[in-house]
Protein backbone atom coordinates (compact mmCIF):
# COMPACT_ATOMS: atom_id res chain seq x y z
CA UNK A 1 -0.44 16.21 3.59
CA UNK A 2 -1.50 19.03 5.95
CA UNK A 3 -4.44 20.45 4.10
CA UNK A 4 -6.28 16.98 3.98
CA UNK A 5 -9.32 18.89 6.19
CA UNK A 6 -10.12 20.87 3.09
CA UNK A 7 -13.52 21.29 5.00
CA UNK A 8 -15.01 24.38 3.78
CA UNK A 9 -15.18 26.51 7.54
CA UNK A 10 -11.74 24.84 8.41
CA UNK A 11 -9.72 25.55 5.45
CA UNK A 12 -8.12 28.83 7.12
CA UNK A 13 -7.46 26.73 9.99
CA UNK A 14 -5.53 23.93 8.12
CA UNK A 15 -3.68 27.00 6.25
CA UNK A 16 -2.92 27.88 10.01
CA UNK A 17 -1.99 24.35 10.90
CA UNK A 18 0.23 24.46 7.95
CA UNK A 19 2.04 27.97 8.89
CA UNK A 20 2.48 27.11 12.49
CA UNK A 21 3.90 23.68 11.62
CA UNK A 22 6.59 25.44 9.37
CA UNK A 23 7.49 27.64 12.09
CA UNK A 24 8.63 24.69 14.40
CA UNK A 25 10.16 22.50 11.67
CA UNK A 26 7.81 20.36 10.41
CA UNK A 27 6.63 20.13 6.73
CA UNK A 28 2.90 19.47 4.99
CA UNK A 29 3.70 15.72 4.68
CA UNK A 30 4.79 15.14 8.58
CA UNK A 31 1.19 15.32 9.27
CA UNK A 32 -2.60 15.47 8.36
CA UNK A 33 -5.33 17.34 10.30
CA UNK A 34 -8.90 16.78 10.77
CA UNK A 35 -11.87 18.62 12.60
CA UNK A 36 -14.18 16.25 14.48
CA UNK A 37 -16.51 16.35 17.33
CA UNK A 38 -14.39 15.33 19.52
CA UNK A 39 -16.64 15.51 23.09
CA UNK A 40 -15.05 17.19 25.91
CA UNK A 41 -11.20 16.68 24.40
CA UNK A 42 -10.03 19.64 22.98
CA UNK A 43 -7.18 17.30 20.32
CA UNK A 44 -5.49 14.43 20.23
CA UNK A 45 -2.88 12.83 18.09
CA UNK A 46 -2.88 8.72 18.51
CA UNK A 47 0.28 6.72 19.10
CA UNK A 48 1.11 3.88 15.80
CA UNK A 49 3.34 0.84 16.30
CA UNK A 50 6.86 1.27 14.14
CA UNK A 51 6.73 -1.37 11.28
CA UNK A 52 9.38 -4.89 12.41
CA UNK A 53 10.13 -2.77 16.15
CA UNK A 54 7.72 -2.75 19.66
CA UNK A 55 7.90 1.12 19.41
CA UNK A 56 5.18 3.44 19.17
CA UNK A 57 5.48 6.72 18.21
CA UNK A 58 2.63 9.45 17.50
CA UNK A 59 0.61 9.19 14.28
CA UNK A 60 0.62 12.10 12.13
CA UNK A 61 -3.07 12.15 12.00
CA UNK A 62 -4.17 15.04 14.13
CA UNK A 63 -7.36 15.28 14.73
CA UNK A 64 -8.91 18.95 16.27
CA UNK A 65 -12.81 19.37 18.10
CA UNK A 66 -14.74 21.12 15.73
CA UNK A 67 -17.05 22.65 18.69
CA UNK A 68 -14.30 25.13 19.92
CA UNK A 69 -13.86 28.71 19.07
CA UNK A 70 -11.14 30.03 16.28
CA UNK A 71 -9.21 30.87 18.51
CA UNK A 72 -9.11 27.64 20.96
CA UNK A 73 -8.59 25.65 17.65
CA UNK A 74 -5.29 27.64 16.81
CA UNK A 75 -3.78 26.70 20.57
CA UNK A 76 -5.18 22.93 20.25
CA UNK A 77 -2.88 22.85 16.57
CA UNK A 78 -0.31 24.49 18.36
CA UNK A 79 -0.18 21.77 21.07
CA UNK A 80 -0.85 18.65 18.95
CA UNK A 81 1.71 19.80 16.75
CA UNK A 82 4.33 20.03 19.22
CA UNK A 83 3.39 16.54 19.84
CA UNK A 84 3.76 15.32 16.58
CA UNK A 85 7.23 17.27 16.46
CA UNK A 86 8.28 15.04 19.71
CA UNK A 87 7.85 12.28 18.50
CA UNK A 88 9.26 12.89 15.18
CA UNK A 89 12.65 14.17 17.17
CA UNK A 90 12.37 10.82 19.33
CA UNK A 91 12.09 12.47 22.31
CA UNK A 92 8.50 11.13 22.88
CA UNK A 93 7.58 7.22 22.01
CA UNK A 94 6.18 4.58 23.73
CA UNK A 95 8.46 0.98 24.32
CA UNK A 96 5.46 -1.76 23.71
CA UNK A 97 8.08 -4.26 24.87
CA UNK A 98 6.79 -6.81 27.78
CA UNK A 99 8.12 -6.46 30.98
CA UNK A 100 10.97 -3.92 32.30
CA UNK A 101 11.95 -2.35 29.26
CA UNK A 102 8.14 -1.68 28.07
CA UNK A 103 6.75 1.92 28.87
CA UNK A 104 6.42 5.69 27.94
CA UNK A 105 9.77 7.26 26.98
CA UNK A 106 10.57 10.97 27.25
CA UNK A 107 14.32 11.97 26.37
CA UNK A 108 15.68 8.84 25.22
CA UNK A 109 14.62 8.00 29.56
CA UNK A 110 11.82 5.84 30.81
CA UNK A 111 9.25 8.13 32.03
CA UNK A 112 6.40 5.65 33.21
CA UNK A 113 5.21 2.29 32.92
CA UNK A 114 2.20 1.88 30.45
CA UNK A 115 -0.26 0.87 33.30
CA UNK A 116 0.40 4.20 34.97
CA UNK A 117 0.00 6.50 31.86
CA UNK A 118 -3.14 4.34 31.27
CA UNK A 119 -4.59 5.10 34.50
CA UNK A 120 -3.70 8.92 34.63
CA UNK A 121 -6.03 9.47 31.19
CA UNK A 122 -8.37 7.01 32.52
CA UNK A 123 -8.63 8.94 36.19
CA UNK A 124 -8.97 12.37 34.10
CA UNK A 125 -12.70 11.64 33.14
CA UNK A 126 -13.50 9.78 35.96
CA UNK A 127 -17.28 10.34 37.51
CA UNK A 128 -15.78 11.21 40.90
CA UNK A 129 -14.63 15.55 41.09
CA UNK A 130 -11.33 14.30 43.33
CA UNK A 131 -9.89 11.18 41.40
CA UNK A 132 -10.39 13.39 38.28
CA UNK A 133 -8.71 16.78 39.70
CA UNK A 134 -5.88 14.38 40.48
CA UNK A 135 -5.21 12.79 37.41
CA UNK A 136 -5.47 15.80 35.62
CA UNK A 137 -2.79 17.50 37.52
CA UNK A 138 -0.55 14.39 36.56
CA UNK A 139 -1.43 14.82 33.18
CA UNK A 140 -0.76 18.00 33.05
CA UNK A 141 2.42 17.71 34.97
CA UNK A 142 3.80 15.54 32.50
CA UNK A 143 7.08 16.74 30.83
CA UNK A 144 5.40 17.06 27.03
CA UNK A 145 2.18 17.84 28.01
CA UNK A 146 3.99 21.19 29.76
CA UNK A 147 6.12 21.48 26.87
CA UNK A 148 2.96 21.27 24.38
CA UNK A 149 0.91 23.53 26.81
CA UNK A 150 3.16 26.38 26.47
CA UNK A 151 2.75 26.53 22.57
CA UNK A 152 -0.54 27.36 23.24
């Protein structure tokens, strides 16, 4: 359910999680929230294989970095949320299928090959200032990462 954070500080936040994720169509039991340290990542929602299937689509646990203000917390729900609501539409899933067919969907359209989504986030905490600019720019470029950015 939603409110599974019940931690204390975070409870208004998991009320807000809650409220937000009501606004955009989803309900308490599409996902469950946490607040961790988290490093330099501001969120992240992780991808779970479909039971019988090679398809992978976002887990409903979302998980928020607890050393953020109030306020940076409320966009980083926002955005994981609108996540969790693309994949729950089927408009965002990975294909763990071998070969051709295998990759990162987006639209019901093969968007990228595994390898090359796996080497954007790699590059984007890379040691060396350009390799990291330019994977982040991909990253960010990518068609639900804009999406989720501008619920922020």
């Amino acid at each position: 359910m939603g409110g599974r954070s019940g931690q204390g500080i975070n409870s208004g936040l998991t009320n807000y999680a809650n409220t937000y994720a009501k606004s955009i169509g989803l309900n308490k039991k599409d996902f469950n929230i946490s607040f961790d340290n988290l490093g330099d990542a501001g969120g992240d929602v992780s991808f779970v294989k479909v039971e019988g299937t090679n398809i992978y689509k976002l887990k409903n646990e979302v998980r928020i970095n607890s050393n953020m203000s109030e306020e940076r917390k409320q966009q980083i729900i926002r955005h994981e949320l609108t996540h969790v609501k693309q994949s729950k539409e089927n408009r965002l899933y990975i294909d763990g299928s071998r070969g051709r067919k295998g990759g990162l969907y987006w639209e019901g359209k093969k968007y990228m090959s595994l390898s090359s989504y796996q080497k954007i986030l790699k590059g984007t905490s890379s040691k060396n200032l350009e390799i990291r600019v330019r994977n982040t720019r991909k990253y960010r470029s990518l068609p639900w990462e804009v999406e989720a950015r501008s619920s922020e």
